[in-house]
C-alpha atoms as a PDB file:
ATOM      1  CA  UNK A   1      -8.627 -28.370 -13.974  1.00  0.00           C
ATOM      2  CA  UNK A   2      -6.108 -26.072 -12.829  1.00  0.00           C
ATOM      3  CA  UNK A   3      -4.988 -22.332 -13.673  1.00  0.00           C
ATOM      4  CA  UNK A   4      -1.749 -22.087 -14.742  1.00  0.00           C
ATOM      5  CA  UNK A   5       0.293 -18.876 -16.624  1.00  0.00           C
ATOM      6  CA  UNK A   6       2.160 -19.504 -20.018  1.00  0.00           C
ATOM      7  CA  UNK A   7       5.564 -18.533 -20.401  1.00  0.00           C
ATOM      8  CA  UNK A   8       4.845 -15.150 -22.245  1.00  0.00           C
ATOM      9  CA  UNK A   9       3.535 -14.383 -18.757  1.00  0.00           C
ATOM     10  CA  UNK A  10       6.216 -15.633 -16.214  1.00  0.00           C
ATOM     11  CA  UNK A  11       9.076 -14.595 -18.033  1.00  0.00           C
ATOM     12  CA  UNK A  12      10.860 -11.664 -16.441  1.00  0.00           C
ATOM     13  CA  UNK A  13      10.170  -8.317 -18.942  1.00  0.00           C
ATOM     14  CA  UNK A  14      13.114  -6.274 -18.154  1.00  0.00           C
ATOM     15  CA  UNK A  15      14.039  -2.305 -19.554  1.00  0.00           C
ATOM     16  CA  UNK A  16      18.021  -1.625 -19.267  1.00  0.00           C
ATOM     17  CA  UNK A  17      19.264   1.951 -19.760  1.00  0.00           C
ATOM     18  CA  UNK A  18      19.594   3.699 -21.687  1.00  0.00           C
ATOM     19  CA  UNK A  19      16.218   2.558 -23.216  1.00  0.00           C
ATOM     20  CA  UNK A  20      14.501   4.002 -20.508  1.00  0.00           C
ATOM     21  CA  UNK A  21      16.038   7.378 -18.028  1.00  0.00           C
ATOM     22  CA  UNK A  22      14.321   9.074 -15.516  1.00  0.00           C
ATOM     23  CA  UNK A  23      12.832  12.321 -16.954  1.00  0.00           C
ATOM     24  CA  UNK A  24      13.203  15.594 -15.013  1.00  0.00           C
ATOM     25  CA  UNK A  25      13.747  19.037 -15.355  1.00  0.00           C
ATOM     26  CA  UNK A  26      16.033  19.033 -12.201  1.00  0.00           C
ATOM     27  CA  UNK A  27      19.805  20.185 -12.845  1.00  0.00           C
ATOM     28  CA  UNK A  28      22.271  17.490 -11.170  1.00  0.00           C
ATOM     29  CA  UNK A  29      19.239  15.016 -10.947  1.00  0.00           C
ATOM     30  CA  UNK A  30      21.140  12.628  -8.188  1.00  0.00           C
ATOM     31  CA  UNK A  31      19.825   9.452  -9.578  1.00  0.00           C
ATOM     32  CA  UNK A  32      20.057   7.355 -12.790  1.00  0.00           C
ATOM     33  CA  UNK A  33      18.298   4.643 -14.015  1.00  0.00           C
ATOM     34  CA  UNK A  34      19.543   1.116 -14.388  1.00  0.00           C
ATOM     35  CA  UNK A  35      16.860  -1.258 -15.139  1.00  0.00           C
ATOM     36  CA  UNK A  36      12.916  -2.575 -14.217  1.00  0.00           C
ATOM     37  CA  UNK A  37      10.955  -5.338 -14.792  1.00  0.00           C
ATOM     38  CA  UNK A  38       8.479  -6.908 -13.754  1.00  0.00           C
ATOM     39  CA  UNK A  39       6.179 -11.067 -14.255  1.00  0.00           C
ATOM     40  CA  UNK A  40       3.586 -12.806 -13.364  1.00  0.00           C
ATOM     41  CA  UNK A  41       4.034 -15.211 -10.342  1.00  0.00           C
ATOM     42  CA  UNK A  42       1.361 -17.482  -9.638  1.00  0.00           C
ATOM     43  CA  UNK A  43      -2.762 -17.553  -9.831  1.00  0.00           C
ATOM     44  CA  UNK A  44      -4.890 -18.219  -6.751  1.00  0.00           C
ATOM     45  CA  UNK A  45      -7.837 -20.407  -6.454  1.00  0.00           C
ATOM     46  CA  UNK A  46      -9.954 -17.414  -5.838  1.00  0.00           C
ATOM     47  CA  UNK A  47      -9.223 -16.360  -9.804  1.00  0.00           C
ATOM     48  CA  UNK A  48      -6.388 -13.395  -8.845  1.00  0.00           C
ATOM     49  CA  UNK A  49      -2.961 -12.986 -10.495  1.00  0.00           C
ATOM     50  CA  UNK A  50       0.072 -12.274  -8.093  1.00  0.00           C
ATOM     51  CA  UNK A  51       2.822  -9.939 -10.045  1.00  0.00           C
ATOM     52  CA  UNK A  52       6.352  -9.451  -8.356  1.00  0.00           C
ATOM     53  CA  UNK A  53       8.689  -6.420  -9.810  1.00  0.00           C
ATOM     54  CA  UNK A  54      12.240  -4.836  -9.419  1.00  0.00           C
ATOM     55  CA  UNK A  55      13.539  -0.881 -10.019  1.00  0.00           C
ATOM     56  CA  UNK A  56      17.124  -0.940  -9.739  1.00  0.00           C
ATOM     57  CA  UNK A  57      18.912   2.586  -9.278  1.00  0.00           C
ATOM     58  CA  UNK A  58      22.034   4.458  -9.017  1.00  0.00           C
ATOM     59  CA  UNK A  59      22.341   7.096  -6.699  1.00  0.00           C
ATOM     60  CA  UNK A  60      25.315   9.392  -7.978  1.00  0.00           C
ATOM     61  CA  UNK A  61      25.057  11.987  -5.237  1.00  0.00           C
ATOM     62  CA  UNK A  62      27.763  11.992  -2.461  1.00  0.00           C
ATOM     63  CA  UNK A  63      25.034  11.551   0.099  1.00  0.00           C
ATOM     64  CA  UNK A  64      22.735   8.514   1.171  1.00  0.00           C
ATOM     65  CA  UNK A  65      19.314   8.596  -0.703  1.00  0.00           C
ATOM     66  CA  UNK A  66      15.907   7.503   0.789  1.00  0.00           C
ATOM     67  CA  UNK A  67      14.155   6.353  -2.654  1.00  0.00           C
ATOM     68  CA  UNK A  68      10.311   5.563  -3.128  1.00  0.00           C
ATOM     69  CA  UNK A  69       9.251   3.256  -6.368  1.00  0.00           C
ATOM     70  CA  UNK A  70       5.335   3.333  -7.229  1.00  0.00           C
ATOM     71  CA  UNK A  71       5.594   0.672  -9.939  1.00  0.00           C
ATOM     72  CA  UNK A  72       2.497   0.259 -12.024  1.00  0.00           C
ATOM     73  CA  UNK A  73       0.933  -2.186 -14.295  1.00  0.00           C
ATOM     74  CA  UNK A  74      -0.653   0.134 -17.263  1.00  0.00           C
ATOM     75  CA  UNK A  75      -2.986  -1.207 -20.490  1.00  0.00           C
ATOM     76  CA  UNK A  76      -3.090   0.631 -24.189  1.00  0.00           C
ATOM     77  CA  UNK A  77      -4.853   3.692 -23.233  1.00  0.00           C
ATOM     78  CA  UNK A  78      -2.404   4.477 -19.993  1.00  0.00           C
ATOM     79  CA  UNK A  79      -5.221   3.702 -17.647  1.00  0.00           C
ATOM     80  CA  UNK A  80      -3.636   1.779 -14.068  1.00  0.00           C
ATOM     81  CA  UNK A  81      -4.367  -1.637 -13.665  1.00  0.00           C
ATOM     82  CA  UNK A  82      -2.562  -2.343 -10.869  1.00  0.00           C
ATOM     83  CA  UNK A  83       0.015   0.011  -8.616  1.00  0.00           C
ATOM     84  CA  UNK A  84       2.725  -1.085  -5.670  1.00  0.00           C
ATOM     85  CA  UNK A  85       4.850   0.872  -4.024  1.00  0.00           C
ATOM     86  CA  UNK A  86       8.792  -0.239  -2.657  1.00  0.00           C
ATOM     87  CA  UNK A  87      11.115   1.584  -0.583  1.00  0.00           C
ATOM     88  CA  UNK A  88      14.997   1.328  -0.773  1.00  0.00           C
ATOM     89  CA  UNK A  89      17.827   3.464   0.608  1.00  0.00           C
ATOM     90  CA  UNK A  90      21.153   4.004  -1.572  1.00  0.00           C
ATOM     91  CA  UNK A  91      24.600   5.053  -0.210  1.00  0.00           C
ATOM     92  CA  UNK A  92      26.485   7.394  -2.062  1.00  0.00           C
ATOM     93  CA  UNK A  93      27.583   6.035  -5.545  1.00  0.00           C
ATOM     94  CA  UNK A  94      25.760   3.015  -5.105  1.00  0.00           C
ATOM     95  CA  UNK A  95      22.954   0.834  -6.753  1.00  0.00           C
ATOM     96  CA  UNK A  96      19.592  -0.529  -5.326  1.00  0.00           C
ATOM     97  CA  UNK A  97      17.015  -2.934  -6.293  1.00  0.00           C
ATOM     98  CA  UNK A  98      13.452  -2.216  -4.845  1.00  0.00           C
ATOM     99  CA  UNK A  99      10.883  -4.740  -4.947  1.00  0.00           C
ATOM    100  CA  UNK A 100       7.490  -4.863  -4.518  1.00  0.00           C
ATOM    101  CA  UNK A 101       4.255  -6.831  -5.663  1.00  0.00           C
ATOM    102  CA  UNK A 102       0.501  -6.852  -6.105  1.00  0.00           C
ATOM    103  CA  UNK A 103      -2.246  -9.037  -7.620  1.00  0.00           C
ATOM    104  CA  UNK A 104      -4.844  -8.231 -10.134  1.00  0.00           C
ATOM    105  CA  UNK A 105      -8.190  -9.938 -10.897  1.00  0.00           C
ATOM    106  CA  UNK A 106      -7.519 -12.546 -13.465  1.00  0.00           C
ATOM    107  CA  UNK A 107      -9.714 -11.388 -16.036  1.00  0.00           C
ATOM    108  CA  UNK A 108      -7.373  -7.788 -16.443  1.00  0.00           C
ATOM    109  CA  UNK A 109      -4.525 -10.509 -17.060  1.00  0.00           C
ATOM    110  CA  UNK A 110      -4.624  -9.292 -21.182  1.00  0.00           C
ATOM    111  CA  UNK A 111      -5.419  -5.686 -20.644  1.00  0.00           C
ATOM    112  CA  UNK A 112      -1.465  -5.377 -19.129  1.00  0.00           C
ATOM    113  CA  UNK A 113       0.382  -4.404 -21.950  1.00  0.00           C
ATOM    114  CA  UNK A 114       2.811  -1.976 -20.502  1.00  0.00           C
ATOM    115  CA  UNK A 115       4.713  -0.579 -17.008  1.00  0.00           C
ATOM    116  CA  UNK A 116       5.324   2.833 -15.667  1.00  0.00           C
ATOM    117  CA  UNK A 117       6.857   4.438 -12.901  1.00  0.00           C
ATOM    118  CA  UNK A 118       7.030   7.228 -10.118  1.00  0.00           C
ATOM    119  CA  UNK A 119      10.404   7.903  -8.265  1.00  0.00           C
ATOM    120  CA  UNK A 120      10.503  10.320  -5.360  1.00  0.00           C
ATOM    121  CA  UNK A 121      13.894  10.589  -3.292  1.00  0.00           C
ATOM    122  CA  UNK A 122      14.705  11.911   0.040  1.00  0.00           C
ATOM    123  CA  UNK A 123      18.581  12.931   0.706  1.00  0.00           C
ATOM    124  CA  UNK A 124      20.184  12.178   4.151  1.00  0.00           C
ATOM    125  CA  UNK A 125      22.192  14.617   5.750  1.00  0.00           C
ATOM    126  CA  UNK A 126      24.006  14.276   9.258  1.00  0.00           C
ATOM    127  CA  UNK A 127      23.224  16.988  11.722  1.00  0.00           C
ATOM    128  CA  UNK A 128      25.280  17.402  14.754  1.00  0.00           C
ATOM    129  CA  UNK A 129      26.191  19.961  17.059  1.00  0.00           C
ATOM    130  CA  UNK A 130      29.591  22.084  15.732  1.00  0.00           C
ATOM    131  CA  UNK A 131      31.667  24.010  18.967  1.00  0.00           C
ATOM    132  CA  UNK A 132      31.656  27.449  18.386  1.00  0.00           C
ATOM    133  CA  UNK A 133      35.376  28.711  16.869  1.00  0.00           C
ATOM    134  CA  UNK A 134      35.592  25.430  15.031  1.00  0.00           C
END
C-alpha cells in the first residue's frame, strides 16, 4: 500500500496583500509584501513529508536589497513545526520570489494548521574611491 497526500494537502495555500503586510515600527520600511504560500510535495518511504514554499516581495527602495525569508510551518498554539530559510536579492523597485523547503515527520502532517514568517534585509550600497575636488 502506498502513502499518498489528498488534495487539501497539495494544493498551493497562498496569502495576497493586503491580507497579510509586513509589520514594523520602521519609518520608510523599504519592502512590501506581495504574497506566500506554501504545500505539501510528496511522502517518502521512510514516513517524512517534503513541503516546498514561496515569499514574494517588493523592494521599493532605490537601492538593491539582500532579503532573508525564515518561512515556518506553525500548529494552533504557535508552536514551530517545521522552519526553512531562502535567500533572494531585489533590485530597486523590483519583486522577488524566495523559495525554500523542508520535511516534517509524517505524523505532525495534522498539527500544521498555519504559516509565519521572519524577513531580515540587507541594503547594497556601491563604495568607490571619489578624487578629491570632485
Amino acid at each position: 500500500m502506498g502513502w499518498f497526500l489528498t488534495p487539501s494537502y497539495t494544493t498551493l495555500r497562498t496569502t495576497k496583500a493586503p491580507e497579510v503586510n509586513i509589520e514594523t515600527d520602521i519609518p520608510n520600511y523599504p519592502l512590501e509584501f506581495i504574497s506566500d504560500g506554501y504545500k505539501f510535495t510528496r511522502i517518502t518511504e521512510v514516513k517524512s513529508v517534503y513541503w516546498a514554499w514561496q515569499f514574494t516581495v517588493l523592494n521599493k527602495s532605490d537601492k538593491k536589497c539582500k532579503i532573508t525569508v525564515t518561512f515556518k510551518l506553525i500548529d494552533d498554539d504557535g508552536f514551530t513545526i517545521s522552519s526553512s530559510v531562502g535567500y533572494g536579492e531585489a533590485m530597486a523597485d523590483s519583486t522577488v520570489t524566495i523559495k525554500g523547503e523542508g520535511s516534517i515527520p509524517i505524523s505532525d502532517l495534522r498539527r500544521v494548521s498555519d504559516r509565519t514568517w521572519n524577513i531580515v534585509y540587507e541594503k547594497s550600497y556601491n563604495s568607490g574611491f571619489m578624487p578629491e575636488g570632485f
